[in-house]
C-alpha atoms as a PDB file:
ATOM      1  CA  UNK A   1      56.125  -1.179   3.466  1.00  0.00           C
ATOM      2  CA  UNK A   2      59.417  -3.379   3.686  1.00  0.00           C
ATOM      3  CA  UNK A   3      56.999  -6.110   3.819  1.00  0.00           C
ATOM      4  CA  UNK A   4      55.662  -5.345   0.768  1.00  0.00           C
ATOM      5  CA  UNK A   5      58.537  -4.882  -1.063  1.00  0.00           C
ATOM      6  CA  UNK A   6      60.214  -7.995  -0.097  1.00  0.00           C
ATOM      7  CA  UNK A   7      57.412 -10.559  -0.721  1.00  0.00           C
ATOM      8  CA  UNK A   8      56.739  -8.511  -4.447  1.00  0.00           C
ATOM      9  CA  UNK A   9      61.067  -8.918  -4.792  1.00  0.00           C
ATOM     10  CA  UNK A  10      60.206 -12.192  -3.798  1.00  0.00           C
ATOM     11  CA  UNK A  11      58.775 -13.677  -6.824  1.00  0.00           C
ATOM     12  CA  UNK A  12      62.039 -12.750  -8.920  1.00  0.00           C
ATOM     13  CA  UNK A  13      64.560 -13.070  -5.989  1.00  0.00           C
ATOM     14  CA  UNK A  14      63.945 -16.204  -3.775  1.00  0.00           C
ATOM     15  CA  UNK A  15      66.045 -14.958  -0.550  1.00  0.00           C
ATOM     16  CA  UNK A  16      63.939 -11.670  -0.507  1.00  0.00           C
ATOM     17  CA  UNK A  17      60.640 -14.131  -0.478  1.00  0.00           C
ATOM     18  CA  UNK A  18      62.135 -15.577   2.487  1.00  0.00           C
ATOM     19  CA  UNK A  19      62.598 -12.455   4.327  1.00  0.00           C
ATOM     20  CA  UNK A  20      59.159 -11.331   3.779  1.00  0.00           C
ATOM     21  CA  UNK A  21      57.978 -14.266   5.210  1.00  0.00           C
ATOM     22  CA  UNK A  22      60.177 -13.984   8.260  1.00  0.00           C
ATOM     23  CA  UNK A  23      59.237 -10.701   8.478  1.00  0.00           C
ATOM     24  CA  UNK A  24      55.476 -11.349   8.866  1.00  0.00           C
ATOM     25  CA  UNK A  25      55.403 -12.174  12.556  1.00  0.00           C
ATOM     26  CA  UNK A  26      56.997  -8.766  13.688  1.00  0.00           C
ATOM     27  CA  UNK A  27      54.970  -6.674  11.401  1.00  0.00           C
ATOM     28  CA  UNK A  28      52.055  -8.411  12.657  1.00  0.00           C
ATOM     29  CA  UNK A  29      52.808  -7.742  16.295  1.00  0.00           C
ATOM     30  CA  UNK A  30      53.738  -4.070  15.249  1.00  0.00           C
ATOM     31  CA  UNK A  31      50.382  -3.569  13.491  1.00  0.00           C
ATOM     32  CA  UNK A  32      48.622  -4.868  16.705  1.00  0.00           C
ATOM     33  CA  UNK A  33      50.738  -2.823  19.100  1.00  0.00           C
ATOM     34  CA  UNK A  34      50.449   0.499  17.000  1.00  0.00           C
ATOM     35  CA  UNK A  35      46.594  -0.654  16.559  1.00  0.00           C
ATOM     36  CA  UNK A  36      46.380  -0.508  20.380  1.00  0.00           C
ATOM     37  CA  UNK A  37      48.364   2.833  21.401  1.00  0.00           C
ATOM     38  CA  UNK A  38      46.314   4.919  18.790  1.00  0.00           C
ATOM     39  CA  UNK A  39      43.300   3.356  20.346  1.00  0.00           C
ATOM     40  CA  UNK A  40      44.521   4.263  24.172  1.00  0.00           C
ATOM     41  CA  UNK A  41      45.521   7.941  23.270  1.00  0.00           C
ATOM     42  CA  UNK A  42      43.190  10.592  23.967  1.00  0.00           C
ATOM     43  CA  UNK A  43      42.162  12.896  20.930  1.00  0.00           C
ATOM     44  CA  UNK A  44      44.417  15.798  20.407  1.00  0.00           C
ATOM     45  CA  UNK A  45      42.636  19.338  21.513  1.00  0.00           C
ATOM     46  CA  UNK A  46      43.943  22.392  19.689  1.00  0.00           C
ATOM     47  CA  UNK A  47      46.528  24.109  21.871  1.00  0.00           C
ATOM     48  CA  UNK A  48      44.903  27.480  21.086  1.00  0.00           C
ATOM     49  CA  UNK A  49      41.440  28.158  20.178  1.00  0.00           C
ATOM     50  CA  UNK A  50      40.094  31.579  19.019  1.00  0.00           C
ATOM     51  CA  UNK A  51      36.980  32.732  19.205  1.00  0.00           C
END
């Protein structure tokens, strides 16, 4: 979401265009990573189930 905000600040405020853009590497490798753990995980079972 910082992302977002800082390339859209970005057209009005040059600096914050820059640290979008700098920023784009580590939110890709974030997205990727966080892509990967939810993809490991097992699905969540209910702790208690009634019948």
């Amino acid at each position: 979401m910082l992302l977002v905000i800082s390339l859209c600040a970005g057209l009005v405020i040059t600096p914050f265009a820059h640290l979008g853009y700098d920023l784009l590497p580590f939110s890709a490798f974030l997205l990727t990573l966080g892509s990967f753990l939810t993809a490991v995980l097992p699905p969540l079972k209910p702790a208690f189930v009634r019948s």
